[in-house]
Protein backbone atom coordinates (compact mmCIF):
# COMPACT_ATOMS: atom_id res chain seq x y z
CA UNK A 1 -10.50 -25.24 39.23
CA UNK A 2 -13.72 -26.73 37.74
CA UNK A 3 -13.15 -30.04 35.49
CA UNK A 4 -13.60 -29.79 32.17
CA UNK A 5 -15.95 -32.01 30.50
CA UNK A 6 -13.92 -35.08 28.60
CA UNK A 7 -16.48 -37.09 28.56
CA UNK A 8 -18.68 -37.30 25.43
CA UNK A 9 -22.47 -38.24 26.18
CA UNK A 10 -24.27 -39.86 23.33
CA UNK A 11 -27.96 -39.21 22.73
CA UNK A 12 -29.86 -42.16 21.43
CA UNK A 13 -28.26 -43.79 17.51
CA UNK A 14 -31.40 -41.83 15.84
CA UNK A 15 -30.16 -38.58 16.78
CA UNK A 16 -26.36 -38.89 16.26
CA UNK A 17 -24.47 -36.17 14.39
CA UNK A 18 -23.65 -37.72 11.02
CA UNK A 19 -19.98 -38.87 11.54
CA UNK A 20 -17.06 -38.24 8.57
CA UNK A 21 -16.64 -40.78 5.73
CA UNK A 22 -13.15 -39.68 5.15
CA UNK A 23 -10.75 -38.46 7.88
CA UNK A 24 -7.54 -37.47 6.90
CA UNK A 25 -4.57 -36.99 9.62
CA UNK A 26 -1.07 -35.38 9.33
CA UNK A 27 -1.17 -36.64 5.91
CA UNK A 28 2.43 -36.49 4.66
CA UNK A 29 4.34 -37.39 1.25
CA UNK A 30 8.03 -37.41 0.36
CA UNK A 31 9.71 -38.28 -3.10
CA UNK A 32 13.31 -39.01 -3.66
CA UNK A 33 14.82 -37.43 -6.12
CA UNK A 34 18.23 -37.15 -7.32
CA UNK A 35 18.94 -33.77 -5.53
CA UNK A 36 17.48 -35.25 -2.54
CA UNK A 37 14.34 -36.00 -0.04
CA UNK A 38 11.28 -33.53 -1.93
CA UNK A 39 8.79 -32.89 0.51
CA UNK A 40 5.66 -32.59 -1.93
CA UNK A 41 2.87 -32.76 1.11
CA UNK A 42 3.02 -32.18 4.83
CA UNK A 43 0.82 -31.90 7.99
CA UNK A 44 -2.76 -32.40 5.82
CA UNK A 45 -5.76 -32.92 8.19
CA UNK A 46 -9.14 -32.95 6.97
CA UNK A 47 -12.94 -34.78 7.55
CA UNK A 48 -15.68 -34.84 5.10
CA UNK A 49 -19.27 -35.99 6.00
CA UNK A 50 -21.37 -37.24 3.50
CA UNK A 51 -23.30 -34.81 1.99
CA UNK A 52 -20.50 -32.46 2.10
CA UNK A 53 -18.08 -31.26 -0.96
CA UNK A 54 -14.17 -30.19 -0.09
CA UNK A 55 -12.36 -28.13 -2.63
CA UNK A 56 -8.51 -27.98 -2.35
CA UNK A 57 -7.17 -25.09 -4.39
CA UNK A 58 -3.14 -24.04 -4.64
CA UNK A 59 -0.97 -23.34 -7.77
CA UNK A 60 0.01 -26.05 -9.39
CA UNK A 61 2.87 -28.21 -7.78
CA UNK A 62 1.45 -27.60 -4.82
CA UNK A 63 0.75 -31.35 -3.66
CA UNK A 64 -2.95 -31.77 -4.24
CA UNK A 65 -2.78 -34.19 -6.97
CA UNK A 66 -0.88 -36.01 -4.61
CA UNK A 67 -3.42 -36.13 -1.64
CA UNK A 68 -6.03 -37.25 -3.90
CA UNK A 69 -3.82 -40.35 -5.18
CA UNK A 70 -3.01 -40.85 -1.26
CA UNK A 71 -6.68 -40.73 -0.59
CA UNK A 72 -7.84 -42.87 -3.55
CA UNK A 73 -4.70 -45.75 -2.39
CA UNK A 74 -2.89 -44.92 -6.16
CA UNK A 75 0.27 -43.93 -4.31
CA UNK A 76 1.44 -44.63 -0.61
CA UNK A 77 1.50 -41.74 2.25
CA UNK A 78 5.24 -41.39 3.96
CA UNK A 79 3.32 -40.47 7.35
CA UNK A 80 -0.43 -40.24 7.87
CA UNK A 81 -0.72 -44.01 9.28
CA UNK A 82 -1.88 -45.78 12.00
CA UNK A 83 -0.97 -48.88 13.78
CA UNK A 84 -3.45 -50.61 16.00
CA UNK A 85 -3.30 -53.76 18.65
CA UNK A 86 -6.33 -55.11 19.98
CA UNK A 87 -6.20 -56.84 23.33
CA UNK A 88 -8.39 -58.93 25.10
CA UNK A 89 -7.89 -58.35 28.84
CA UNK A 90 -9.24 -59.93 32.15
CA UNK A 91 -7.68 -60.01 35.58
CA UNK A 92 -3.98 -59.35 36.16
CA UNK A 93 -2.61 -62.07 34.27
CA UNK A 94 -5.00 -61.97 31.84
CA UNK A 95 -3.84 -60.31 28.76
CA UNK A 96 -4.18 -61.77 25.17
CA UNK A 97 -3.03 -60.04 22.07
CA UNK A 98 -5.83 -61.07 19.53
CA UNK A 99 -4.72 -59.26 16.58
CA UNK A 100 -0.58 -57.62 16.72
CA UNK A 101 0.26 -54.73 15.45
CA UNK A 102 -1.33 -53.95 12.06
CA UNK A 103 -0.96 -51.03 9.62
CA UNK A 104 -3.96 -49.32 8.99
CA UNK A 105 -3.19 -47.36 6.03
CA UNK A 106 -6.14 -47.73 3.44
CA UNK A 107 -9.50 -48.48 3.73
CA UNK A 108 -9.19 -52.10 2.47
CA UNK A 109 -6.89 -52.57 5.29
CA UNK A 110 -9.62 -51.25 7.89
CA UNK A 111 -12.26 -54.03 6.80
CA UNK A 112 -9.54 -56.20 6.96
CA UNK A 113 -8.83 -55.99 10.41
CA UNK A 114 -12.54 -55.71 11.24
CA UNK A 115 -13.23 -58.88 9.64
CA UNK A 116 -10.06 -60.60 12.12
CA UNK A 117 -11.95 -59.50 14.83
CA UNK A 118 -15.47 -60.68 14.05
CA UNK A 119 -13.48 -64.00 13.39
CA UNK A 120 -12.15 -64.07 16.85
CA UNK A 121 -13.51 -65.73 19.94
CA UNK A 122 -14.48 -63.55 23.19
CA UNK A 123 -13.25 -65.27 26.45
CA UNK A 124 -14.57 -63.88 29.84
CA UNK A 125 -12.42 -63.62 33.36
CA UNK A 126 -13.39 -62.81 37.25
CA UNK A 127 -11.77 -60.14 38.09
CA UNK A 128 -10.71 -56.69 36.35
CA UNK A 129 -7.54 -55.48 36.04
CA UNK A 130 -7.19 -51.90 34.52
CA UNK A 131 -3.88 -51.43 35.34
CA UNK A 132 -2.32 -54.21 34.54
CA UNK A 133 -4.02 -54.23 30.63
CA UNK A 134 -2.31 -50.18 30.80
CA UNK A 135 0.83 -51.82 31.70
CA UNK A 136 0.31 -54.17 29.37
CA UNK A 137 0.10 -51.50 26.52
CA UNK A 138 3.08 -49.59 27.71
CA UNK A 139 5.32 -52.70 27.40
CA UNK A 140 3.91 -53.31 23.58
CA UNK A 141 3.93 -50.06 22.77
CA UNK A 142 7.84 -49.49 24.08
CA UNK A 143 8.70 -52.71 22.99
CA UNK A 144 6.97 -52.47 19.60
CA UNK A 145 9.18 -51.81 15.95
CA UNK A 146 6.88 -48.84 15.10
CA UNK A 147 7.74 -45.34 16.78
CA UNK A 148 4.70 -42.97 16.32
CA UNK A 149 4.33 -39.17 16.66
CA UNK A 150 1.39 -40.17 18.93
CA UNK A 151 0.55 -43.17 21.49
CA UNK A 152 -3.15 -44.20 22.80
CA UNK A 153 -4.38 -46.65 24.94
CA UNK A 154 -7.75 -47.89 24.90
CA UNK A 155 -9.84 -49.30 27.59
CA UNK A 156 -13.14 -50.49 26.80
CA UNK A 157 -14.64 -52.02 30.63
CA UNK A 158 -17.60 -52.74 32.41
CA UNK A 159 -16.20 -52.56 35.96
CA UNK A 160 -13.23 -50.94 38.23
CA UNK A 161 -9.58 -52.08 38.65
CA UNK A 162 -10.48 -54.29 41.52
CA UNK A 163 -7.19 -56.59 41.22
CA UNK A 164 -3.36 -55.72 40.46
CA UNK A 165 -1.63 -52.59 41.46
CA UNK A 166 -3.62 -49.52 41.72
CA UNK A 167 -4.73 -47.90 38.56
CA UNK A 168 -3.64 -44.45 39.15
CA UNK A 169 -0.28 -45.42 39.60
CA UNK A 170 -0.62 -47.18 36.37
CA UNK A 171 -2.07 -44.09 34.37
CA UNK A 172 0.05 -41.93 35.89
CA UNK A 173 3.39 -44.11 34.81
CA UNK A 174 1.75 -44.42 31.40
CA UNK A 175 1.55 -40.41 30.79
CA UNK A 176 5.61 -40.34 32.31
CA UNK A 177 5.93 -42.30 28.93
CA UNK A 178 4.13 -39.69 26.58
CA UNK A 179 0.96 -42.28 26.18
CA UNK A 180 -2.62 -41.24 25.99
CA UNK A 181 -5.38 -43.38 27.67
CA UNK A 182 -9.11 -42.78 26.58
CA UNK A 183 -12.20 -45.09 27.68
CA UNK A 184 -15.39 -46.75 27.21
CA UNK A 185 -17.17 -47.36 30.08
CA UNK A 186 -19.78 -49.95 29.53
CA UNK A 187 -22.41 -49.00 31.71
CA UNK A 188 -25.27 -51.62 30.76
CA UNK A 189 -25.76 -53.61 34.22
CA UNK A 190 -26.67 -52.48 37.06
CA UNK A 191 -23.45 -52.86 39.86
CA UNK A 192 -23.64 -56.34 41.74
CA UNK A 193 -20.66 -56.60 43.80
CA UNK A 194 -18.65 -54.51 46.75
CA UNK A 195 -16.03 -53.18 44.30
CA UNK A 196 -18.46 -52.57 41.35
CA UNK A 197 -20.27 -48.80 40.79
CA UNK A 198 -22.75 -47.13 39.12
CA UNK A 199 -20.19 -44.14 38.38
CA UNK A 200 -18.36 -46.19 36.04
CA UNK A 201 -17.67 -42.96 33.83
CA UNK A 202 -17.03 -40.71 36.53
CA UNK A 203 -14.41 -43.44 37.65
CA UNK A 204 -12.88 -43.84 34.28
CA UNK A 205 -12.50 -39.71 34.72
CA UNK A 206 -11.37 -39.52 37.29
CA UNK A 207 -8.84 -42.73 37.40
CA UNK A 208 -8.20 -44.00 34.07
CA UNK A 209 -7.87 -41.60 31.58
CA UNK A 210 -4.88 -39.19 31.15
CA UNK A 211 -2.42 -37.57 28.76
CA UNK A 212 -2.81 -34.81 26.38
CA UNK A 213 -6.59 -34.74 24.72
CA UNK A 214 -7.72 -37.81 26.62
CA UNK A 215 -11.36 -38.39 26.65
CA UNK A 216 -14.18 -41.46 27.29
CA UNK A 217 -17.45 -41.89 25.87
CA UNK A 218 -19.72 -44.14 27.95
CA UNK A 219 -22.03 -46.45 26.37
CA UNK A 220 -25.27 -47.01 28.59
CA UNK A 221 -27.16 -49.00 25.97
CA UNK A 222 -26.93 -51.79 23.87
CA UNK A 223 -27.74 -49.67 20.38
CA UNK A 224 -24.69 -47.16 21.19
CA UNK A 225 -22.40 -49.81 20.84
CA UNK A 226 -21.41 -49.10 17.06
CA UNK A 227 -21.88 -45.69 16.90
CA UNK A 228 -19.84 -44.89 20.18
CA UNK A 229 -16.59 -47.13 18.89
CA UNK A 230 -16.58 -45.44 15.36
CA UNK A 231 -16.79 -42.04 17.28
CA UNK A 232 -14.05 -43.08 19.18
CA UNK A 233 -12.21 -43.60 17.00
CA UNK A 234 -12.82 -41.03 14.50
CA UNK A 235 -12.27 -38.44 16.94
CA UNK A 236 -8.71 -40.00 17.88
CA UNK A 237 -7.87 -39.60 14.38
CA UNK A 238 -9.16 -36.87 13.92
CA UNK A 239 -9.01 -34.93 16.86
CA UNK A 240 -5.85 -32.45 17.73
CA UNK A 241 -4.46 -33.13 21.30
CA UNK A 242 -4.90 -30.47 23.73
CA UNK A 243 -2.45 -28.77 25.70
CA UNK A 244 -2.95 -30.54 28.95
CA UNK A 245 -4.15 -34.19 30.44
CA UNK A 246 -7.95 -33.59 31.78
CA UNK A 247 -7.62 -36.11 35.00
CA UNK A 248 -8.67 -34.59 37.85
CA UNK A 249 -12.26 -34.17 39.06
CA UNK A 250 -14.03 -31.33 39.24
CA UNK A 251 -13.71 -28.98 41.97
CA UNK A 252 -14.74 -29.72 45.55
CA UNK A 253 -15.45 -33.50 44.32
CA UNK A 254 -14.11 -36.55 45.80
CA UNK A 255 -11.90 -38.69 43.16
CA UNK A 256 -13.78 -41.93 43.23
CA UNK A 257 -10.48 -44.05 42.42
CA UNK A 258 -11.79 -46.14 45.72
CA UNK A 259 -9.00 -48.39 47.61
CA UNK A 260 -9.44 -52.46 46.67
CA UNK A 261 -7.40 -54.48 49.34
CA UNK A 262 -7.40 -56.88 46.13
CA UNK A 263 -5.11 -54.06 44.29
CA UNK A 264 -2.50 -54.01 46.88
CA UNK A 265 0.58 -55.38 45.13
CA UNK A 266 1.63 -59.16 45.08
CA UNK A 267 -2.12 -59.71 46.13
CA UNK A 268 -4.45 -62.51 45.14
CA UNK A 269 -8.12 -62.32 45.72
């Protein structure tokens, strides 16, 4: 069967599609009233790029008040959240949880997390470990308080697994635990080393991603940097899962998940 495409190419920042300023996702709103649980909103998804109008028309009592307040922060959603980590990953032992699990739930709360970030330091290791940083993510996101209707690992790398166990084995025990993995291949320098390549997307299709609407976008210069992380995101918000993971490569290729002696387990290179 012939791959589909899952990964998104990005034409230079001039030319970019004009992304949403408002994406709204599962939006959902329940009131408790003295007969019970009311159920005033449920399963609202919408975008709206600028330049754009949106008209929401029902009878009244129909929730759209509500999804307006919602939108506008004057009352709180019951579902329609998200809850992000960011890690800063390395080699096999290197994983460092630089901001823990935050609620993302207005847009205050979205510059707020932005501005940790831009506050943090960026430390650099030797090696690359893909699957351990997916590992990683399972553990938090098993071990983690919040249960969500949807789990997503991101990997953002400039280089193959080339120490730990191998990463299919990895992604593969990752989608046994209903989590998504989508990527961003940073493709900016040209491959130095035995275990680096200049396929670092088709790797990341081939070997990293998985689960139900997975997807990478590679960045191959410096100006898509911005642009390719907000469309990341947006479309992970945004975006409905499809039916089946998109791993495998296309038909009568090679997958280019190559074998690293350094990946063999209980190895140190």
């Amino acid at each position: 069967m012939a791959q589909q495409d899952t990964a998104t190419r990005l034409p230079r920042p001039s030319m970019l599609p004009a992304e949403p300023v408002l994406v709204v996702d599962n939006l959902a709103k329940q009131f408790d009233t003295p007969d019970g649980p009311l159920k005033a909103v449920d399963d609202v998804s919408f975008a709206v790029r600028r330049g754009e109008f949106l008209s929401v028309i029902g009878p009244s009592g129909c929730g759209k008040s509500t999804v307006f307040n919602i939108v506008g922060g004057l009352t709180p959603a019951s579902a329609g959240r998200i809850v992000v980590m960011y890690v800063e990953w390395a080699g096999s032992s290197q994983q460092q949880i630089v901001i823990p699990w935050t609620v993302i739930e207005h847009p205050t709360d979205g510059l707020e997390f932005a501005a940790r970030l831009a506050g943090s330091s960026m430390h650099h290791g030797r090696h690359t470990s893909i699957s351990a940083v997916i590992d990683f993510g399972v553990r938090q996101l098993r071990e983690g308080a919040v249960r969500a209707t949807r789990q997503t690992i991101d990997i953002s790398g400039d280089g193959a697994n080339n120490q730990g166990r191998m990463v299919t084995l990895a992604r593969d025990a990752a989608l046994a635990h209903d989590v998504t993995i989508n990527g961003l291949p940073i493709m900016l320098k040209r491959p130095a080393g035995t275990w680096e390549t200049a396929e670092l997307d088709l790797y990341f299709r081939d070997c990293v991603i998985g689960g139900p609407g997975a997807f990478l976008i590679p960045v191959r210069e410096q100006g898509q940097f911005a642009e390719a992380i907000r469309l990341k995101i947006v479309r992970e918000i945004a975006d409905r899962p499809q039916a089946r993971a998109l791993v495998q490569p296309a038909g009568g290729e090679q997958p280019r998940c190559f074998h690293d002696p350094c990946s063999e387990e209980g190895s140190v290179c």
